[in-house]
N, C-alpha and C. Protein backbone atom coordinates (compact mmCIF):
# COMPACT_ATOMS: atom_id res chain seq x y z
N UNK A 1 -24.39 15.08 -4.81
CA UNK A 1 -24.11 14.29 -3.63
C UNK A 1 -22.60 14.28 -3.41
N UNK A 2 -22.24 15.08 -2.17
CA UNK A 2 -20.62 14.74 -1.94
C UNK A 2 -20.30 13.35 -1.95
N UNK A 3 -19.19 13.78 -2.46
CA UNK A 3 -18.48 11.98 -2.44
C UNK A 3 -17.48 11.25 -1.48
N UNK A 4 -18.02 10.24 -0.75
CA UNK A 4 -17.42 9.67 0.40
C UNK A 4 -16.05 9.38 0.04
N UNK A 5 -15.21 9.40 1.65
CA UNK A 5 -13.77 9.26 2.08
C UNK A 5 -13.37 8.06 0.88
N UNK A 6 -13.67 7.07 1.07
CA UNK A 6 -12.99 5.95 0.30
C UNK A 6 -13.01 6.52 -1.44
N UNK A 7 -14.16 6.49 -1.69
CA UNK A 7 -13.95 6.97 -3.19
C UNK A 7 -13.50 8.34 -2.92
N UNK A 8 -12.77 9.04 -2.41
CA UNK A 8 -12.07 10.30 -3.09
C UNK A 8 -10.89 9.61 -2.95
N UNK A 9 -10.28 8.99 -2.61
CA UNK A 9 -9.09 8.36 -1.94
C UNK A 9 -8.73 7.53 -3.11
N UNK A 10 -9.80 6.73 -3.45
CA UNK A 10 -9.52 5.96 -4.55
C UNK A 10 -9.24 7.07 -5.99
N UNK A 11 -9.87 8.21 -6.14
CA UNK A 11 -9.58 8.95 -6.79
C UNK A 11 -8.40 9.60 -6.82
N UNK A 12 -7.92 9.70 -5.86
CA UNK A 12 -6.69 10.26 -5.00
C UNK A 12 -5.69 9.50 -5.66
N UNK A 13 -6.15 8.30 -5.92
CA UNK A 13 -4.68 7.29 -6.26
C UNK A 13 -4.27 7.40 -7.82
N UNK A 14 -5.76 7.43 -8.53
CA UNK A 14 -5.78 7.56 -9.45
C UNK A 14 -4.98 8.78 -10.07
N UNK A 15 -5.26 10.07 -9.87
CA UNK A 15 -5.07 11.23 -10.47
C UNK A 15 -3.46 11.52 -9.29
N UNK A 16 -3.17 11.39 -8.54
CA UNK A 16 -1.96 11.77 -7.69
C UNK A 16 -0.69 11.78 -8.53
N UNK A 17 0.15 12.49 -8.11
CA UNK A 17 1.60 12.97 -8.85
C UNK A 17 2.25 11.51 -8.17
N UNK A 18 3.54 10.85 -9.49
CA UNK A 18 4.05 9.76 -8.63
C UNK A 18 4.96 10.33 -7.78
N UNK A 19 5.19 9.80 -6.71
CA UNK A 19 6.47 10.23 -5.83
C UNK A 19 6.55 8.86 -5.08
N UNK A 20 7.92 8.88 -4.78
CA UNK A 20 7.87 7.76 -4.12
C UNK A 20 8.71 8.08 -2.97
N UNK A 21 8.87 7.18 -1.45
CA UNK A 21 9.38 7.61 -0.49
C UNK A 21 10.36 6.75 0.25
N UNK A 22 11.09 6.36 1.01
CA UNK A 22 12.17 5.86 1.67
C UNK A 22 11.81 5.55 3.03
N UNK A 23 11.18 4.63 3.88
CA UNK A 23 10.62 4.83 4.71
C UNK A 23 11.63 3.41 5.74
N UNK A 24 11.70 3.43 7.08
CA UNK A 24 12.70 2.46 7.74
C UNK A 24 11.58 1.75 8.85
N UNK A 25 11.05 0.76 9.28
CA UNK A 25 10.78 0.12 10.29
C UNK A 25 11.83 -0.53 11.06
N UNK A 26 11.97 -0.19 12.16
CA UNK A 26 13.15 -0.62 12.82
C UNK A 26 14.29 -0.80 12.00
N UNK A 27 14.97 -2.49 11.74
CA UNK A 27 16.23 -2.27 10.69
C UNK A 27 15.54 -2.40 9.25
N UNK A 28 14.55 -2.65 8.69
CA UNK A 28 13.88 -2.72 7.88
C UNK A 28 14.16 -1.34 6.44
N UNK A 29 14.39 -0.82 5.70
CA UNK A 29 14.56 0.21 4.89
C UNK A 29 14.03 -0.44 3.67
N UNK A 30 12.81 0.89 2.70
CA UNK A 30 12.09 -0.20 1.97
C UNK A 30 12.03 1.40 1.24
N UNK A 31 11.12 1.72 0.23
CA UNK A 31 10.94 2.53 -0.64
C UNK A 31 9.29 2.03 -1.26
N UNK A 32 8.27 3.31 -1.26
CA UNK A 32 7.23 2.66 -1.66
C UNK A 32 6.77 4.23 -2.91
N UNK A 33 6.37 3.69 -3.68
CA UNK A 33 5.70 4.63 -4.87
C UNK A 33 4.15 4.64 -4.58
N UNK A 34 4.23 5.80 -4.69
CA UNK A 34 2.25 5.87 -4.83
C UNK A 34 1.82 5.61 -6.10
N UNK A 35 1.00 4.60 -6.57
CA UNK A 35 -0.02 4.24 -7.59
C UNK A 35 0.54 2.77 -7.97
N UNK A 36 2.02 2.73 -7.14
CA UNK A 36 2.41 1.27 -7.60
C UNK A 36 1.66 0.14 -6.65
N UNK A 37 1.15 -1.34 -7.31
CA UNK A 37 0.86 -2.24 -6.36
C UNK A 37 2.02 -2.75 -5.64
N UNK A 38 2.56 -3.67 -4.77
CA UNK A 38 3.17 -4.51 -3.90
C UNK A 38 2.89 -5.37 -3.51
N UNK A 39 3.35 -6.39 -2.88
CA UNK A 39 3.28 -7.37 -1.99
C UNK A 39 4.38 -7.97 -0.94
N UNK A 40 3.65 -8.51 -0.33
CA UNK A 40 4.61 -9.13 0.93
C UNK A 40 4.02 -10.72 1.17
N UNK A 41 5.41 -11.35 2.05
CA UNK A 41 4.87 -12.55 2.26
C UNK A 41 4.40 -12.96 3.69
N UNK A 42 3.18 -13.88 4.20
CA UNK A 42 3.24 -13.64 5.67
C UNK A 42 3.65 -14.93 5.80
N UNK A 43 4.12 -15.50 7.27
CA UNK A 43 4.45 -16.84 7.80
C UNK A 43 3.99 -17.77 7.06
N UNK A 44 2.80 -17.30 6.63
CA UNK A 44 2.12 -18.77 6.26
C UNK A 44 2.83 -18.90 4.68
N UNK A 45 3.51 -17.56 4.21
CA UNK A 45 3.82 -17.80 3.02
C UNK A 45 3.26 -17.19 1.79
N UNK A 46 1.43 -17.09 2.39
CA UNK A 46 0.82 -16.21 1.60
C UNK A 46 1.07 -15.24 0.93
N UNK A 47 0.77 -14.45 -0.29
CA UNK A 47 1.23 -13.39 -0.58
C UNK A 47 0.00 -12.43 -0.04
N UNK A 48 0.34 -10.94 0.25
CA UNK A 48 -0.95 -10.32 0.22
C UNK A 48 -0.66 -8.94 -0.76
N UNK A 49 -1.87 -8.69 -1.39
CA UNK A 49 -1.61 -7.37 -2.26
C UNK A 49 -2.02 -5.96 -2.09
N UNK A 50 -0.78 -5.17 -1.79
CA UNK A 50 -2.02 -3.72 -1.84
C UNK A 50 -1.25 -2.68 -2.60
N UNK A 51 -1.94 -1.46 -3.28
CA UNK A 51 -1.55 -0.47 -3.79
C UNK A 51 -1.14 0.48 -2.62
N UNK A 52 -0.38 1.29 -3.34
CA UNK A 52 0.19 2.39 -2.34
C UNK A 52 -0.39 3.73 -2.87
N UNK A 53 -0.74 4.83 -1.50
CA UNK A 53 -0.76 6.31 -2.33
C UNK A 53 0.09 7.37 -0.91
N UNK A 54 0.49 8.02 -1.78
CA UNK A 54 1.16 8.77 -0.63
C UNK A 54 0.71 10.74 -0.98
N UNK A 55 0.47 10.81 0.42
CA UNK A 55 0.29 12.01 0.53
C UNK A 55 1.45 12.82 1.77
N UNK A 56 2.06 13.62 1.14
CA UNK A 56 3.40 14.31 1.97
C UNK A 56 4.11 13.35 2.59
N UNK A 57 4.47 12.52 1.99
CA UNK A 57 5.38 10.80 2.40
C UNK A 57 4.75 10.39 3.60
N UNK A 58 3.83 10.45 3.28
CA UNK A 58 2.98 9.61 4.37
C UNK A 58 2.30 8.44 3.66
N UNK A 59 2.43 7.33 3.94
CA UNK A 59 1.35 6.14 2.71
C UNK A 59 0.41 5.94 3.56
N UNK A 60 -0.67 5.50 2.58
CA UNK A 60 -1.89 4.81 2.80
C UNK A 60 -1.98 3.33 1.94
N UNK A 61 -2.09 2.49 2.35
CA UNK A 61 -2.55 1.26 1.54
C UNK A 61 -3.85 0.90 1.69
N UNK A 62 -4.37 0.11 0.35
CA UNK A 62 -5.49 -0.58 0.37
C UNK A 62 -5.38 -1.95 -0.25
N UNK A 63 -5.65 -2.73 0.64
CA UNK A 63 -5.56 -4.45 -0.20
C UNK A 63 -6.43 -4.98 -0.84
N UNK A 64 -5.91 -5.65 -1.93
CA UNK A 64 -6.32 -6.19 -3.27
C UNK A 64 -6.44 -7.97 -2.56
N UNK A 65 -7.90 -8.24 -3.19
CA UNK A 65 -8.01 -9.43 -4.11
C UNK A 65 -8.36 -9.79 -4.96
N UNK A 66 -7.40 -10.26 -5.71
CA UNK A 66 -7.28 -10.12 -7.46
C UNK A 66 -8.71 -11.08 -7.98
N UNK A 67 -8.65 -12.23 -6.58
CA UNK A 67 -9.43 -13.18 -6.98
C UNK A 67 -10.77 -13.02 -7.47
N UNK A 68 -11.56 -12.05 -6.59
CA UNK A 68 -12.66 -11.57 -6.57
C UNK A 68 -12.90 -9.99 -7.09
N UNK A 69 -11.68 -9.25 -7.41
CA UNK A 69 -10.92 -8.13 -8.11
C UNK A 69 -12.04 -6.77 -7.08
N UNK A 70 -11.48 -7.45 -6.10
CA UNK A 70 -12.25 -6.23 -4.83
C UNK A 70 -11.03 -5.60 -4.42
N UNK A 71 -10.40 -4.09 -4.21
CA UNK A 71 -9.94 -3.18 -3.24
C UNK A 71 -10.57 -2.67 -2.01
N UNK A 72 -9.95 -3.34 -1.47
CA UNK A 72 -10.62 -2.86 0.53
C UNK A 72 -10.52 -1.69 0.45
N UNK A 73 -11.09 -1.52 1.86
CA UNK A 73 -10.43 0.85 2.38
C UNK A 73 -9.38 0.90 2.00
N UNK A 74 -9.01 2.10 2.08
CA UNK A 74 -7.71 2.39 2.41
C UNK A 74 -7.60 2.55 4.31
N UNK A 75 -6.12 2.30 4.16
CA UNK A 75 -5.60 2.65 6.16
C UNK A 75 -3.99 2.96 5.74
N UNK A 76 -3.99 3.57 6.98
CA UNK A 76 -2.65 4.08 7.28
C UNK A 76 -1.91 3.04 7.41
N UNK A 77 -0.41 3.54 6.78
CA UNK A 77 0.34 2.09 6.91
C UNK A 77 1.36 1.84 7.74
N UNK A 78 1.94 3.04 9.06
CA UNK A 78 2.40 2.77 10.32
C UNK A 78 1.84 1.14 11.07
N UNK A 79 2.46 0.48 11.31
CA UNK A 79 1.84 -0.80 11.90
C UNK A 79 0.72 -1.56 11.43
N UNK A 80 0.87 -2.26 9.77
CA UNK A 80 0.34 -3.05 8.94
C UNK A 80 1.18 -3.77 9.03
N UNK A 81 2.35 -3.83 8.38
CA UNK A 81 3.10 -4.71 8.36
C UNK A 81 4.08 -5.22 9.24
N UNK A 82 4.77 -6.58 9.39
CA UNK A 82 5.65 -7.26 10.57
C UNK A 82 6.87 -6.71 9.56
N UNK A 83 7.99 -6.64 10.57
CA UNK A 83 9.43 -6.55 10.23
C UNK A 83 9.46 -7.58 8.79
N UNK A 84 9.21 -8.69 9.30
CA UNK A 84 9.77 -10.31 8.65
C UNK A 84 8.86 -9.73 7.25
N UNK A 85 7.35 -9.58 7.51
CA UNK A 85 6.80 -9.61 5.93
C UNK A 85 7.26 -8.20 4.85
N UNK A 86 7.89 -7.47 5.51
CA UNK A 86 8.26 -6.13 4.90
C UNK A 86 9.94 -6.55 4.14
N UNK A 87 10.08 -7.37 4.76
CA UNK A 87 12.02 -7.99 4.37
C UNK A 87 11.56 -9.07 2.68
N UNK A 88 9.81 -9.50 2.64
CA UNK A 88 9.75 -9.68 1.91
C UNK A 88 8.95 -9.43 0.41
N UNK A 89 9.04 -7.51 0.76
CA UNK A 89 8.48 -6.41 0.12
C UNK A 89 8.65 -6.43 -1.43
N UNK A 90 7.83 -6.81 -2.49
CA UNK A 90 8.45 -6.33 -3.66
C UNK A 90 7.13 -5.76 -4.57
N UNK A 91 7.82 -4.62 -5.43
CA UNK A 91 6.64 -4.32 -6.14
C UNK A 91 6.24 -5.34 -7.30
N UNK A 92 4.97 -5.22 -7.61
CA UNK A 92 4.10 -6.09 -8.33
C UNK A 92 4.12 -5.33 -9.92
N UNK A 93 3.77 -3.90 -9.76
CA UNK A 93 3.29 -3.47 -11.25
C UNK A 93 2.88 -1.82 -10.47
């Protein structure tokens, strides 16, 4: 049975070479590693969590809740994040 988009992806993250990339949203300049987690903060303060994978410096994220220890899809990460929650970007692990 071929194996669906999400689980190769998730495989993808797993087995992928690290590289990491330099990427700018407007004045924003941030750096993201593939296989590393992150987080950001939103208005409300919340934190939210997702791993990174990059393919030809392009990222994909998928968000974590630790609570229930579920990983969503993955999505492209052009227009996920606000300016403001990316200023409060840091890696996790």
């Amino acid at each position: 049975m071929p194996m669906g988009y999400d689980a190769w992806l998730d495989q993808r993250y797993l087995q992928g070479p690290a590289a990491t990339v330099t990427l700018k949203q407007k004045r924003v300049v941030f750096e993201l590693m593939h296989g590393a987690v992150f987080e950001v903060r939103g208005k409300d303060g919340r934190r939210r969590l997702f791993r990174v994978q990059l393919e030809n410096d392009f990222p994909y994220v998928s968000f974590r809740d630790p609570a229930n220890a579920v990983d969503y899809p993955w999505v492209a990460f052009p227009g996920v994040f606000t300016q403001a929650e990316l200023m409060t970007l840091r890696r996790v692990y």
